[in-house]
C-alpha atoms as a PDB file:
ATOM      1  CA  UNK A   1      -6.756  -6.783 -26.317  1.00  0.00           C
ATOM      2  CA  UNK A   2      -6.589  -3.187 -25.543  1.00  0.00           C
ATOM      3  CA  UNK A   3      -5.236  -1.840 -22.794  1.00  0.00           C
ATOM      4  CA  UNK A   4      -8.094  -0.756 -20.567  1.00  0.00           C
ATOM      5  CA  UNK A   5      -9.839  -4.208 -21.329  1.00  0.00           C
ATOM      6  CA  UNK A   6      -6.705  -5.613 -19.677  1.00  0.00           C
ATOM      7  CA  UNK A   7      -6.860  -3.462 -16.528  1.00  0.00           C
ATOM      8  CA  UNK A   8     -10.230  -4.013 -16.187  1.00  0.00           C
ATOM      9  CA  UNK A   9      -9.363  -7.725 -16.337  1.00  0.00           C
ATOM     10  CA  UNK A  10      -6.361  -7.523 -14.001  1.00  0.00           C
ATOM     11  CA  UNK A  11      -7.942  -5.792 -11.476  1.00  0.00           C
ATOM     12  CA  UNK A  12      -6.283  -2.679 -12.087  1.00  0.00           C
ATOM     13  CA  UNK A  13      -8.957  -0.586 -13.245  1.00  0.00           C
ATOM     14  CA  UNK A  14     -12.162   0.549 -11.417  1.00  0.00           C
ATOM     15  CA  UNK A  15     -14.274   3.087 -11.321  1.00  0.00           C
ATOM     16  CA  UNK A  16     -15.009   5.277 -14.145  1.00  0.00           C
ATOM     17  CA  UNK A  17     -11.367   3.930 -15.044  1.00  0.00           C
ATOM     18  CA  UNK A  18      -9.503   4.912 -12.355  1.00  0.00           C
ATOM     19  CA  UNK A  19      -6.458   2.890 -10.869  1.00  0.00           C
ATOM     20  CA  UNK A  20      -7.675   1.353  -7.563  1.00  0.00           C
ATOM     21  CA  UNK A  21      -6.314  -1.705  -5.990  1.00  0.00           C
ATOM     22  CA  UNK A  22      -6.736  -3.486  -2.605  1.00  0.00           C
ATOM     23  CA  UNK A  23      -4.463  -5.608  -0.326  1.00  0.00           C
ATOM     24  CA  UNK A  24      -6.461  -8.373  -1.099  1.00  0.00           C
ATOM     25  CA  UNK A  25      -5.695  -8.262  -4.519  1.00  0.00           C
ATOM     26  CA  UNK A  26      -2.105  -7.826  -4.192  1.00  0.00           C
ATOM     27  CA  UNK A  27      -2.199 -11.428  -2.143  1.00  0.00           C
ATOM     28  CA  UNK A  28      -2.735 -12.941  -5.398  1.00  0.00           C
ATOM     29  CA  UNK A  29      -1.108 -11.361  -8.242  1.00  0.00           C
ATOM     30  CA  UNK A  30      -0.006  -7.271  -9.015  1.00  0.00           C
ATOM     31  CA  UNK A  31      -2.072  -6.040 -11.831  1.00  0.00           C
ATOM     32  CA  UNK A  32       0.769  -4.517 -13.474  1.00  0.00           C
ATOM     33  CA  UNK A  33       3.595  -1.493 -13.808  1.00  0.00           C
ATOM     34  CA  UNK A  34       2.080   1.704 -13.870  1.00  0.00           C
ATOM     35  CA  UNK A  35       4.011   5.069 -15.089  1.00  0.00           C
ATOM     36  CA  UNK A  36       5.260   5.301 -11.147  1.00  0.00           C
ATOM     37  CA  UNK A  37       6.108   2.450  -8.887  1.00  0.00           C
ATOM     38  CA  UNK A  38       6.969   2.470  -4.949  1.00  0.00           C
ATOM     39  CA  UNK A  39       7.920  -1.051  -4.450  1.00  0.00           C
ATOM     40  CA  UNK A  40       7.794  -1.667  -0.758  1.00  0.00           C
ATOM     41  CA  UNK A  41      10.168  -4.373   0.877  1.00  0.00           C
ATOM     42  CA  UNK A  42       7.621  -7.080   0.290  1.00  0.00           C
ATOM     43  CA  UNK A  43       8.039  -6.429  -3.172  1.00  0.00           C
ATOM     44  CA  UNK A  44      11.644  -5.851  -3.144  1.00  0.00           C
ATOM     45  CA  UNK A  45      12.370  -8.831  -1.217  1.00  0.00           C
ATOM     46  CA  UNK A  46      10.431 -11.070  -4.031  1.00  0.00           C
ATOM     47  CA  UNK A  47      11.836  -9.390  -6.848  1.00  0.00           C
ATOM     48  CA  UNK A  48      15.478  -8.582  -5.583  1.00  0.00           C
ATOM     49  CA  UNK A  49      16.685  -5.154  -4.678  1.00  0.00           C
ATOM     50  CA  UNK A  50      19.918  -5.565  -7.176  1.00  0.00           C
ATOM     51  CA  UNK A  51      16.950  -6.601 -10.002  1.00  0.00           C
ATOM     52  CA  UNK A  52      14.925  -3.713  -9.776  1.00  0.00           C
ATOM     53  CA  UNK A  53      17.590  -1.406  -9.491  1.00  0.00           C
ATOM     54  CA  UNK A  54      19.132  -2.349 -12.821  1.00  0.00           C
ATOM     55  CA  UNK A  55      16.079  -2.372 -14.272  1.00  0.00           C
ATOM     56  CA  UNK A  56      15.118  -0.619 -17.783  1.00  0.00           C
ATOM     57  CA  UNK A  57      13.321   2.107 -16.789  1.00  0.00           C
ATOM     58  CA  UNK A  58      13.303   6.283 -17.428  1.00  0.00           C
ATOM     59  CA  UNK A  59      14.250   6.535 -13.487  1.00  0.00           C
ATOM     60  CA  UNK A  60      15.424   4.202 -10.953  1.00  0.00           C
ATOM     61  CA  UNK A  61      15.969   5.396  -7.121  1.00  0.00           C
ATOM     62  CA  UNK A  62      16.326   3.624  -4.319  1.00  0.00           C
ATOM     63  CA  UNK A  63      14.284   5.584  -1.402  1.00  0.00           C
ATOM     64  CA  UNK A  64      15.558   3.438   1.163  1.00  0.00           C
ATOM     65  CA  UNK A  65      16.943   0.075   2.362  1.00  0.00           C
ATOM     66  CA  UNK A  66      13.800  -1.754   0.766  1.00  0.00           C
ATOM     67  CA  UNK A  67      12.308   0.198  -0.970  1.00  0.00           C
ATOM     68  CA  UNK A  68      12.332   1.275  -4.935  1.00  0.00           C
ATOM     69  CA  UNK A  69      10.961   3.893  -6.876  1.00  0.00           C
ATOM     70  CA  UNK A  70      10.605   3.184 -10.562  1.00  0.00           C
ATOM     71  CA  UNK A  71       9.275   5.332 -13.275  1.00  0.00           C
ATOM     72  CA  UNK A  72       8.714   4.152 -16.511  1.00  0.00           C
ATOM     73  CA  UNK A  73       8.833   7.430 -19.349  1.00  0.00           C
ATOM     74  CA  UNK A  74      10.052  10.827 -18.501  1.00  0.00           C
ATOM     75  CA  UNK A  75       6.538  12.053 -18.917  1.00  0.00           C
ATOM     76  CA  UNK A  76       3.466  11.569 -17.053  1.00  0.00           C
ATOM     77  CA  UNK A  77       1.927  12.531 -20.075  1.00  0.00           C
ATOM     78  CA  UNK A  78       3.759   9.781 -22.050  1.00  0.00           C
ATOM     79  CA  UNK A  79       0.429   7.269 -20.407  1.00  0.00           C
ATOM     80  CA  UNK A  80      -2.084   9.529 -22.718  1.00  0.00           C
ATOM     81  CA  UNK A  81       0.504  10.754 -26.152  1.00  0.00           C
ATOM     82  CA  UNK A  82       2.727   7.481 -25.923  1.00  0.00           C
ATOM     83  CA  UNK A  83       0.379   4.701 -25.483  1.00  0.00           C
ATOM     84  CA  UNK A  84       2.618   2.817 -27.804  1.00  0.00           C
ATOM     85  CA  UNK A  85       6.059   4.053 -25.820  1.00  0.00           C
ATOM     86  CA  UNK A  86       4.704   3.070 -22.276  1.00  0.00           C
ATOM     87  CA  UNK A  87       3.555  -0.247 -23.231  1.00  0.00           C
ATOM     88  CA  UNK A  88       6.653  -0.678 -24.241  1.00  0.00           C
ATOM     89  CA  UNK A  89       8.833   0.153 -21.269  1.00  0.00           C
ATOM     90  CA  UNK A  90       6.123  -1.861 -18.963  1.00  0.00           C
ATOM     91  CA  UNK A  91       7.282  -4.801 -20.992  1.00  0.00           C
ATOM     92  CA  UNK A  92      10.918  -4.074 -20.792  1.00  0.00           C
ATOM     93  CA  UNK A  93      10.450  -3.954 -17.517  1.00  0.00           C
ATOM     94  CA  UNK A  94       8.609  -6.855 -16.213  1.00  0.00           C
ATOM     95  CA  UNK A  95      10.835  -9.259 -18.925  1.00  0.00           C
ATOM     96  CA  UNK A  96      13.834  -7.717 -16.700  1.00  0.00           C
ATOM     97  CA  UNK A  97      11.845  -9.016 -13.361  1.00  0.00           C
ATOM     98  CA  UNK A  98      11.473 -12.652 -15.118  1.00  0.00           C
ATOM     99  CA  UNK A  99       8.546 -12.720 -12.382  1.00  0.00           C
ATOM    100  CA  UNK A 100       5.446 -14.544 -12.486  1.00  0.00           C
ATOM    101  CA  UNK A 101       4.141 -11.765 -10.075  1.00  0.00           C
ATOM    102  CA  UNK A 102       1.985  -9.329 -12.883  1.00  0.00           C
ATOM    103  CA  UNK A 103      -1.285 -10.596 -13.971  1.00  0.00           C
ATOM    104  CA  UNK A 104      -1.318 -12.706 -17.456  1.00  0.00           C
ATOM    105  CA  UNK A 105      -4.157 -12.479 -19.211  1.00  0.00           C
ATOM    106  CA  UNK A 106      -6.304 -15.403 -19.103  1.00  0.00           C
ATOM    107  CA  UNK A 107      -4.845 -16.736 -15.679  1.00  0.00           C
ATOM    108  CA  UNK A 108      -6.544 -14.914 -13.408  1.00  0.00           C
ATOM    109  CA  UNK A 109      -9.666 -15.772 -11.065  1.00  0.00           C
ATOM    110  CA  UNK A 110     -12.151 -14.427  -9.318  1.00  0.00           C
ATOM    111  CA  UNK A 111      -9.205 -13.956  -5.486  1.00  0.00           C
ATOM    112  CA  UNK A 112     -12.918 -13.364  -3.930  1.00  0.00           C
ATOM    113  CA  UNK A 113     -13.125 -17.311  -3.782  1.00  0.00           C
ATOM    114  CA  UNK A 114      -9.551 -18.090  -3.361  1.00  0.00           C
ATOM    115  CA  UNK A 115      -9.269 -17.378   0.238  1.00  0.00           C
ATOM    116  CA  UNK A 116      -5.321 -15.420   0.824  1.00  0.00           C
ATOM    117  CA  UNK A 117      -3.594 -16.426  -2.052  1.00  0.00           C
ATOM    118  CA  UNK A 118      -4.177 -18.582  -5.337  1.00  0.00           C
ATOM    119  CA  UNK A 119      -0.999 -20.135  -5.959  1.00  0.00           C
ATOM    120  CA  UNK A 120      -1.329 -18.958  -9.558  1.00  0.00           C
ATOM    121  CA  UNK A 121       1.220 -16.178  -9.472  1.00  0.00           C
ATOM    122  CA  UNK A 122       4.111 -15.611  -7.104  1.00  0.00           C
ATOM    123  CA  UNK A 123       3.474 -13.231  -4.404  1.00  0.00           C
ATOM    124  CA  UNK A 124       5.346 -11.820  -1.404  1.00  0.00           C
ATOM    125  CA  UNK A 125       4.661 -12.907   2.129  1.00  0.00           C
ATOM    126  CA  UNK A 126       2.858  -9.014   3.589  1.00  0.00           C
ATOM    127  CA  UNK A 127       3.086  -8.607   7.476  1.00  0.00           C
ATOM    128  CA  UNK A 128      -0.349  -7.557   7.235  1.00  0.00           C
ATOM    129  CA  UNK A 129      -2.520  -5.708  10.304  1.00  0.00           C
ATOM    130  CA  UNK A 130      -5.871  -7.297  10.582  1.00  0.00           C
ATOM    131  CA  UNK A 131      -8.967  -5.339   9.432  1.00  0.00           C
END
């Protein structure tokens, strides 16, 4: 499966193949690493701060108490002339994690139907502020 097939399956992709994601979404699976990361403390609570900052990764910072910037390649440029390099550190990367949190191919749903959360893939608990 190509890669844009996969976004569009995860959720990740959206119009005119743009990355666009909701909260509602996120309450049932992440789509996936992108080039640049901000994992908030919901995420580094579920993951472990210690985890993601010993991750494989071209940069690793920690912006605050919980939260964690991670960038895959050196390059933003590396998403469009390293297909082949990227996909490779996003693997790297969420085999470090040894998370069920990014989507699998094949396991997802339509979250429209699933009220909060499937129960398919782990997910954090958000403090959310209603709509």
């Amino acid at each position: 499966m190509e890669y844009r097939e996969f976004a569009r399956e995860s959720g990740a992709a959206h119009y005119r193949d743009g990355f666009l994601f909701s909260t509602h979404l996120l309450r049932h699976w992440l789509p996936d690493v992108f080039w640049g990361n901000v994992f908030g403390p919901a995420y580094v609570r579920l993951f472990g701060k210690k985890c993601l900052l010993t991750a494989p990764a071209y940069s690793v910072q920690e912006l605050g108490p919980e939260t964690v910037y991670v960038q895959l390649t050196k390059r933003i440029a590396d998403v469009i002339e390293d297909r082949e390099g990227v996909q490779s550190s996003r693997k790297l990367f969420k085999e470090h994690l040894k998370s069920n949190a990014f989507y699998v191919s094949g396991k997802g749903y339509d979250w429209r139907e699933r009220g909060p959360g499937g129960g398919v893939f782990d997910v954090p608990t958000f403090q959310l502020i209603e709509d």
